[in-house]
C-alpha atoms as a PDB file:
ATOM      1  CA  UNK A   1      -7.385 -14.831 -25.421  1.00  0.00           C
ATOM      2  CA  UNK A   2      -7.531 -12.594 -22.602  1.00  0.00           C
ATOM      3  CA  UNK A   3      -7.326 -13.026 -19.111  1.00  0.00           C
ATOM      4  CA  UNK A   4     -10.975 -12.658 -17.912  1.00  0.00           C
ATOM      5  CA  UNK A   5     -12.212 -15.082 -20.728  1.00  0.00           C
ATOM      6  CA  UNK A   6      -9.095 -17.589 -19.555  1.00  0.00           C
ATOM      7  CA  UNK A   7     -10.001 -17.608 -16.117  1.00  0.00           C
ATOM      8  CA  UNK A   8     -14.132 -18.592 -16.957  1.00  0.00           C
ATOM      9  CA  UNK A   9     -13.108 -21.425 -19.141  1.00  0.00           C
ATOM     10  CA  UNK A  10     -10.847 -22.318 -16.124  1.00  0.00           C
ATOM     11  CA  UNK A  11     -13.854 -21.990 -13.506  1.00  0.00           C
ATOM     12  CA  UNK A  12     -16.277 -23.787 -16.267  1.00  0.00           C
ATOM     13  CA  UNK A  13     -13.493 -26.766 -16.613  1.00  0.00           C
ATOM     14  CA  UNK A  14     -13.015 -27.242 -12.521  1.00  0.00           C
ATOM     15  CA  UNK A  15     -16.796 -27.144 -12.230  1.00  0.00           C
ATOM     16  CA  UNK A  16     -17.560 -30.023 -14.826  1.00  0.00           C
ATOM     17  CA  UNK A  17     -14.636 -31.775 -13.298  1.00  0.00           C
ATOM     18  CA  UNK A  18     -16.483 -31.938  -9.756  1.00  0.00           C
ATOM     19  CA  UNK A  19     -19.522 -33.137 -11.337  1.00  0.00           C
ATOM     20  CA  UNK A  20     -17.514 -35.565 -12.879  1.00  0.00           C
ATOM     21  CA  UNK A  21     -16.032 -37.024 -10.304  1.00  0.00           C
ATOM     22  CA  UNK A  22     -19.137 -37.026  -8.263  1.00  0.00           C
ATOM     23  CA  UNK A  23     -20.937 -38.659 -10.747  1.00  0.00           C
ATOM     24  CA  UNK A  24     -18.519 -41.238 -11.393  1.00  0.00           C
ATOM     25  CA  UNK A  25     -17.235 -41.964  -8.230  1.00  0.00           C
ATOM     26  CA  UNK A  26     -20.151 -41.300  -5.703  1.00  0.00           C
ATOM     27  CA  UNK A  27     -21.714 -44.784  -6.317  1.00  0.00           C
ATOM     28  CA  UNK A  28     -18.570 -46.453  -4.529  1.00  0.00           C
ATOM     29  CA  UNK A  29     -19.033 -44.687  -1.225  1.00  0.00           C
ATOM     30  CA  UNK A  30     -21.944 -45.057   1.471  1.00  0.00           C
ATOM     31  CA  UNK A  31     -24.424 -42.459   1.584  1.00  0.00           C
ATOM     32  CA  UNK A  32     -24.430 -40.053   4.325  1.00  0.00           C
ATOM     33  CA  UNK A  33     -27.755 -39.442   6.285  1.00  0.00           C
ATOM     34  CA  UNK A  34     -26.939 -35.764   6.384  1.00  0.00           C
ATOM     35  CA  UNK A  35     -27.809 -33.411   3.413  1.00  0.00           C
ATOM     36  CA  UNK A  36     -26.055 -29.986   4.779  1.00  0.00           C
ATOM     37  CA  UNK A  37     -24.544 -27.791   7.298  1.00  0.00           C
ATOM     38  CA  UNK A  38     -24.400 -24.107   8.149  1.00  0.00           C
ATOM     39  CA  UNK A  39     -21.339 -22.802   9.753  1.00  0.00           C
ATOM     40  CA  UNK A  40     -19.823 -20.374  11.663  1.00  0.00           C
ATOM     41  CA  UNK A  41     -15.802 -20.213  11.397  1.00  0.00           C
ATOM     42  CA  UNK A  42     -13.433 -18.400  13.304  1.00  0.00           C
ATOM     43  CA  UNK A  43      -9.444 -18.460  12.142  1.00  0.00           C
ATOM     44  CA  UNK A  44      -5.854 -17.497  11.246  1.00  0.00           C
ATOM     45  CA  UNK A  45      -5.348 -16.398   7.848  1.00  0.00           C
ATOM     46  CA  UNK A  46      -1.510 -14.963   6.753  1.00  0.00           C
ATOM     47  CA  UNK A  47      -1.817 -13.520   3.065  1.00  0.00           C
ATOM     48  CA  UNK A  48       1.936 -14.783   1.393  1.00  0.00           C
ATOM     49  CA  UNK A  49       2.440 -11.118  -0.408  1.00  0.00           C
ATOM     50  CA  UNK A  50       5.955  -9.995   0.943  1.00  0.00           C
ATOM     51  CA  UNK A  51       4.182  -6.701   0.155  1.00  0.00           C
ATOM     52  CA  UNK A  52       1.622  -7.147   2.044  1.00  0.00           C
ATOM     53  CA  UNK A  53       3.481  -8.494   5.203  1.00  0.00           C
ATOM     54  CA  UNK A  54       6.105  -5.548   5.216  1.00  0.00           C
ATOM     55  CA  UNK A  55       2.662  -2.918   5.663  1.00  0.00           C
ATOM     56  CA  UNK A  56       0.200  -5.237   7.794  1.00  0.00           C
ATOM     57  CA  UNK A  57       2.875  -7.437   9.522  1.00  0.00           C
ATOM     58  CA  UNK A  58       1.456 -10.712  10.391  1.00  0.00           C
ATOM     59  CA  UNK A  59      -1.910 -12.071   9.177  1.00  0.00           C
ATOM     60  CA  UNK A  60      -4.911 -11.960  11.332  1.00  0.00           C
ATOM     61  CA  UNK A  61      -8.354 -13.351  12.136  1.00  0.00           C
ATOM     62  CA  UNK A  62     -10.956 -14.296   9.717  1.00  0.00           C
ATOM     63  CA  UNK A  63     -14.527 -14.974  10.516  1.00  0.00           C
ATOM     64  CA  UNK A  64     -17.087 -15.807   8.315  1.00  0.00           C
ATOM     65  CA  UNK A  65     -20.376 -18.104   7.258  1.00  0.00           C
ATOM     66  CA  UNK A  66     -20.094 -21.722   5.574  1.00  0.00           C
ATOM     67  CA  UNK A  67     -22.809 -23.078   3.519  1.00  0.00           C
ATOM     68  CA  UNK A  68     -22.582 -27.147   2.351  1.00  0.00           C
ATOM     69  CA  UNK A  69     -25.160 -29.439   0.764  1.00  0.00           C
ATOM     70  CA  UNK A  70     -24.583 -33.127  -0.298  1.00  0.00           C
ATOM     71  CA  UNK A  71     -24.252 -33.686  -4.352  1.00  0.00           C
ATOM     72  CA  UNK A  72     -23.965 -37.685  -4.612  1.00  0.00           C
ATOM     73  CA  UNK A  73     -22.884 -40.066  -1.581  1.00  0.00           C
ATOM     74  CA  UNK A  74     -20.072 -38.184   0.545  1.00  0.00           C
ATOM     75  CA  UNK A  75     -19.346 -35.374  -1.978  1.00  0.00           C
ATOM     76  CA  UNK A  76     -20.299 -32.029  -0.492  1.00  0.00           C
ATOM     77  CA  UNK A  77     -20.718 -28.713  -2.668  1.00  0.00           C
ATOM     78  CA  UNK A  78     -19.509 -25.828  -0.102  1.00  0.00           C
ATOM     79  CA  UNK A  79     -19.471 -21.840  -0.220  1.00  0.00           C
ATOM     80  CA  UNK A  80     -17.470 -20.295   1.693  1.00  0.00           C
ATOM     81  CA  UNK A  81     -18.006 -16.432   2.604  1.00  0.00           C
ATOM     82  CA  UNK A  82     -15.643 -14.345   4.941  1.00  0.00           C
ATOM     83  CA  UNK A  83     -14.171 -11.120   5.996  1.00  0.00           C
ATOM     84  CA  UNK A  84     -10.651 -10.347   6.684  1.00  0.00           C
ATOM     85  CA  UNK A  85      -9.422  -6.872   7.627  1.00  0.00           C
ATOM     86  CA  UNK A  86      -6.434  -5.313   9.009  1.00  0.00           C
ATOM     87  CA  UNK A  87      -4.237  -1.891   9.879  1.00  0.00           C
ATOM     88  CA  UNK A  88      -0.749  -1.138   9.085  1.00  0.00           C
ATOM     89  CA  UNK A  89       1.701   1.266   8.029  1.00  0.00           C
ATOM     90  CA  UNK A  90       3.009   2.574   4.907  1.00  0.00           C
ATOM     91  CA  UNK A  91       6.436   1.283   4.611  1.00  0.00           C
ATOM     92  CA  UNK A  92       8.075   4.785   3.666  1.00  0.00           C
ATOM     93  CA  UNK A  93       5.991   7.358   5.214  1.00  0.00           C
ATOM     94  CA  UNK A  94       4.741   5.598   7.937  1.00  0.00           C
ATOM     95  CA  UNK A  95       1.106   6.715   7.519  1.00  0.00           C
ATOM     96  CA  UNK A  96      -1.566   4.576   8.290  1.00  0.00           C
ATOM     97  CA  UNK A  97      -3.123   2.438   5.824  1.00  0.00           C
ATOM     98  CA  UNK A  98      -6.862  -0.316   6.187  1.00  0.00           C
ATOM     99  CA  UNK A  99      -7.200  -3.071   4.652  1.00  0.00           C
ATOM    100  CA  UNK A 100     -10.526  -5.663   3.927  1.00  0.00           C
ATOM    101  CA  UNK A 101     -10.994  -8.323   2.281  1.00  0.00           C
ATOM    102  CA  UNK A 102     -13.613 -10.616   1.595  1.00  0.00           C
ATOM    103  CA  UNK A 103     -13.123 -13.652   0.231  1.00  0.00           C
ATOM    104  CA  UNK A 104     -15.542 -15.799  -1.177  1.00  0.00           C
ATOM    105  CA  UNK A 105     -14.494 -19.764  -1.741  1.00  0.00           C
ATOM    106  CA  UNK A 106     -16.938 -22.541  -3.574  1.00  0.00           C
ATOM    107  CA  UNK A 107     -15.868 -26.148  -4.022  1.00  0.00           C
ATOM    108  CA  UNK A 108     -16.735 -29.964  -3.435  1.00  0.00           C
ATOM    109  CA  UNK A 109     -14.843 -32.179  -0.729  1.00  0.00           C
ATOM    110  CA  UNK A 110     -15.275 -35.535   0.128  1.00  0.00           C
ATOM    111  CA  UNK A 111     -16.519 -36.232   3.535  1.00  0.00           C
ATOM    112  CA  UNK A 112     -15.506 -40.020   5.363  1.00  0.00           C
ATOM    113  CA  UNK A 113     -17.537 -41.168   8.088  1.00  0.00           C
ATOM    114  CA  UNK A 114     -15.684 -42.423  10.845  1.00  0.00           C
ATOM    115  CA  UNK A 115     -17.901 -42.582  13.871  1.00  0.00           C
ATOM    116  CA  UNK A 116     -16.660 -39.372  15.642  1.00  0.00           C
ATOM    117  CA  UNK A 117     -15.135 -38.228  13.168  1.00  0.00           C
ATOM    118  CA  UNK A 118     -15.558 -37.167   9.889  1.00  0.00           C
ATOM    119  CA  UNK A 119     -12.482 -36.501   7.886  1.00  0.00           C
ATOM    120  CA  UNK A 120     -12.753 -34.135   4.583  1.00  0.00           C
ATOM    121  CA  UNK A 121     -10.377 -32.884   1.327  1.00  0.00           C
ATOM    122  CA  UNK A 122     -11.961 -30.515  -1.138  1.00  0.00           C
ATOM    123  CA  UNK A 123     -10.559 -28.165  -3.632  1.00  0.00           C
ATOM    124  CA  UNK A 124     -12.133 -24.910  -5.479  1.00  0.00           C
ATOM    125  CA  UNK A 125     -12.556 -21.620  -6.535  1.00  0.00           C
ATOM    126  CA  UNK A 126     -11.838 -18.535  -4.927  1.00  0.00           C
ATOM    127  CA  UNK A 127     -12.626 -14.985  -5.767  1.00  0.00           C
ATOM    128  CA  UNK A 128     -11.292 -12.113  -3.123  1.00  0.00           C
ATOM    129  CA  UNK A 129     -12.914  -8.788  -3.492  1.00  0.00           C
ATOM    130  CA  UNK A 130     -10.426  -6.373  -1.618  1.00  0.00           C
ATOM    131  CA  UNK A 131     -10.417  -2.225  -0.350  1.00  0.00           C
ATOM    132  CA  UNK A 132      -7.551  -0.761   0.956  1.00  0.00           C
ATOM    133  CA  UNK A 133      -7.293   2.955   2.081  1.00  0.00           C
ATOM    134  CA  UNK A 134      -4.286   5.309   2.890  1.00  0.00           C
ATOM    135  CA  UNK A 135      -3.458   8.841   2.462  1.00  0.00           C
ATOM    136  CA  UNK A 136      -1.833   7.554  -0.627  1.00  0.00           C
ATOM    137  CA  UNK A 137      -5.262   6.576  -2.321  1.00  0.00           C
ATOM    138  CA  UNK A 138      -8.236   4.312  -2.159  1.00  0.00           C
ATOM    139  CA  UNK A 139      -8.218   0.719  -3.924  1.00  0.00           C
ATOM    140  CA  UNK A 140     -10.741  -1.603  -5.067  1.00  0.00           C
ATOM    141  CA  UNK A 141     -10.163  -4.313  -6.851  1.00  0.00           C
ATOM    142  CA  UNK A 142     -10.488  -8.685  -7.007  1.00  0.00           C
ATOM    143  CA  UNK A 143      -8.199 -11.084  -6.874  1.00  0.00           C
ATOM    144  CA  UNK A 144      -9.452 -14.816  -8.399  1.00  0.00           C
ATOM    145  CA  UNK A 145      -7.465 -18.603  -7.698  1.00  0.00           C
ATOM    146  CA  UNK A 146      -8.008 -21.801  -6.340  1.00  0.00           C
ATOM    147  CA  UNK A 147      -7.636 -23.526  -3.050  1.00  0.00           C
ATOM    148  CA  UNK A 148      -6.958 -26.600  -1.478  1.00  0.00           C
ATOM    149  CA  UNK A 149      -8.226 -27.296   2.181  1.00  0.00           C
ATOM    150  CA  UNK A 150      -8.549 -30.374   4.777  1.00  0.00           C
ATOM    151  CA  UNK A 151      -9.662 -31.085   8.092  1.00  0.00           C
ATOM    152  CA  UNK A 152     -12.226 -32.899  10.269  1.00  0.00           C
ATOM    153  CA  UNK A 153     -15.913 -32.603  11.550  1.00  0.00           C
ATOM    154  CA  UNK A 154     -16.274 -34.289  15.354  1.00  0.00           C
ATOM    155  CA  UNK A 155     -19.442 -34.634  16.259  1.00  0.00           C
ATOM    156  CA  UNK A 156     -20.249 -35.968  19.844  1.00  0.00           C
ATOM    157  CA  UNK A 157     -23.093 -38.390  19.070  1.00  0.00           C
ATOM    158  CA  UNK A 158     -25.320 -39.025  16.446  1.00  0.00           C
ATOM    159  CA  UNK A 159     -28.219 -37.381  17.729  1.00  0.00           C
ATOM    160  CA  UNK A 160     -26.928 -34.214  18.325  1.00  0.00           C
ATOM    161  CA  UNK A 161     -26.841 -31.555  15.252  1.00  0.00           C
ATOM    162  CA  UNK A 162     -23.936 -29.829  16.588  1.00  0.00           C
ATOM    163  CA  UNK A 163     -20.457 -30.089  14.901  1.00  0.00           C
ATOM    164  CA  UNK A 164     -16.992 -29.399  15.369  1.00  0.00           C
ATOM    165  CA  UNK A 165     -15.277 -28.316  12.645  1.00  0.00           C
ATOM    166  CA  UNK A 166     -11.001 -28.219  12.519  1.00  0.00           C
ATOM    167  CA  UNK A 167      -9.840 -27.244   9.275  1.00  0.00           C
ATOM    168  CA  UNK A 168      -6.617 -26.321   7.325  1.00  0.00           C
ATOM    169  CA  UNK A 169      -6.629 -24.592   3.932  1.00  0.00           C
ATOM    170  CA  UNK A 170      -4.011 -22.980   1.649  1.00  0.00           C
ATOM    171  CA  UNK A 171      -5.130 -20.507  -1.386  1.00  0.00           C
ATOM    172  CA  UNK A 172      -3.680 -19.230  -4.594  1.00  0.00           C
ATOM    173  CA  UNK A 173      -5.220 -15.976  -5.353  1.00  0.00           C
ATOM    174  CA  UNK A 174      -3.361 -13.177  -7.594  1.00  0.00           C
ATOM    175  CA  UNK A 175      -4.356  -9.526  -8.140  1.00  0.00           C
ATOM    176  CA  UNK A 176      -3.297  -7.579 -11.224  1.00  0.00           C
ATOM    177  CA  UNK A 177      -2.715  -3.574 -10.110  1.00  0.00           C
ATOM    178  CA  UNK A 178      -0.368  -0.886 -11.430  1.00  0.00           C
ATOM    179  CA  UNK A 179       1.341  -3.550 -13.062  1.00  0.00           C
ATOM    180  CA  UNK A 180       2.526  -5.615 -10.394  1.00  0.00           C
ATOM    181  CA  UNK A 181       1.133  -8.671  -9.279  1.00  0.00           C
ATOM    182  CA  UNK A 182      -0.108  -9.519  -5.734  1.00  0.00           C
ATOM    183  CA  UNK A 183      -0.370 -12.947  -4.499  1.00  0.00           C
ATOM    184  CA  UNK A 184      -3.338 -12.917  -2.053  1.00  0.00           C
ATOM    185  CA  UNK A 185      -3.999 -16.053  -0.989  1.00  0.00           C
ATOM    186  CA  UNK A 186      -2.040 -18.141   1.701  1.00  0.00           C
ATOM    187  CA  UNK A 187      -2.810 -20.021   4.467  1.00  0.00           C
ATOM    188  CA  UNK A 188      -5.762 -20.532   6.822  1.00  0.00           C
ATOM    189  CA  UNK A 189      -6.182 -22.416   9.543  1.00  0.00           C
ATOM    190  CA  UNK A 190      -9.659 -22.283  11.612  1.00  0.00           C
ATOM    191  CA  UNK A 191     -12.084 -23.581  13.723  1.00  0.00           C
ATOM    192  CA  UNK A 192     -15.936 -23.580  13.645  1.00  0.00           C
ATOM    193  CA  UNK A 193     -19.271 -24.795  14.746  1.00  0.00           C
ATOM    194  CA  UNK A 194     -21.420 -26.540  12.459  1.00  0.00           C
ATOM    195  CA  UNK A 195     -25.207 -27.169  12.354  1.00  0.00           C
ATOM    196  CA  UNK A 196     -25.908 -30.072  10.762  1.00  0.00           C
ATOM    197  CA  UNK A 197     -29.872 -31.011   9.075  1.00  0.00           C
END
């Protein structure tokens, strides 16, 4: 089996195992009387590639669009899409080298109601589509994994469709290229503003 067919039936499996679990378990939880959000996030992301830290040192911002809709009770389908770049230098030569990245997450997380608060976990799918330039050569290529993320909405009063949005997420995303393997994923931490309907 090869590695492209491997990773659908994995996507296919994680997919029926949300709807699963929504399915089964949405009846125990109270309904929420919101069906979506659309968010703007601002973060921190630091790919864990030693690679990748020697050329662009530390990790940078990421900014992107969130897009959530309510499956069954508290279980929220999200997709996430962002844009990561950054500039570094060639650890040999020295020559500059530009990196972007844009990584595109879709999952389900479970949202509790808590008066102000609104704590969530959710897992998913990730794929990273990534370009990287240098005198060296030009790159394009994907990386694909899963993530695992948590955090909290606070939302100042019921009437008011304006959300707060703290979050903390950690992805495992691998690249195949020249042979060697690059680990792409890491951890993100953010915050963001979320309008809720």
């Amino acid at each position: 089996m090869n590695k492209r067919n491997s990773c659908q039936k994995n996507i296919a499996f994680r997919l029926l195992l949300f709807f699963v679990l929504s399915v089964l378990l949405g009846p125990l939880v109270q309904a929420s009387d919101k069906q979506g959000t659309v968010e703007f996030i601002y973060g921190r992301f630091t790919p864990s590639d030693a690679q990748f830290k020697k050329v662009y040192q530390k990790g940078g911002s990421i900014e992107g669009l969130i897009l959530s809709g309510n499956l069954v009770s508290n279980f929220n389908l999200y997709l996430e899409v962002k844009a990561f770049s950054r500039s570094g230098e060639l650890t040999f030569t020295k020559e500059k080298t530009k990196f972007f990245m844009l990584p595109l997450s879709l999952g389900v997380r479970y949202i509790l109601p808590r008066g102000w608060f609104l704590p969530y976990a959710g897992f998913g799918t990730d794929f990273y589509f990534y370009y990287e330039n240098n005198p060296i050569g030009t790159v394009t290529n994907y990386a694909h994994g899963y993530h695992l993320q948590g955090g909290t909405y606070i939302r100042p009063a019921e009437s008011v469709p304006v959300w707060l949005n703290l979050k903390l997420k950690y992805t495992k995303a691998q690249a195949e290229y020249k042979g060697r393997t690059l680990e792409l994923g890491g951890l993100e931490f953010g915050i963001g503003l979320a309008l809720v309907f």
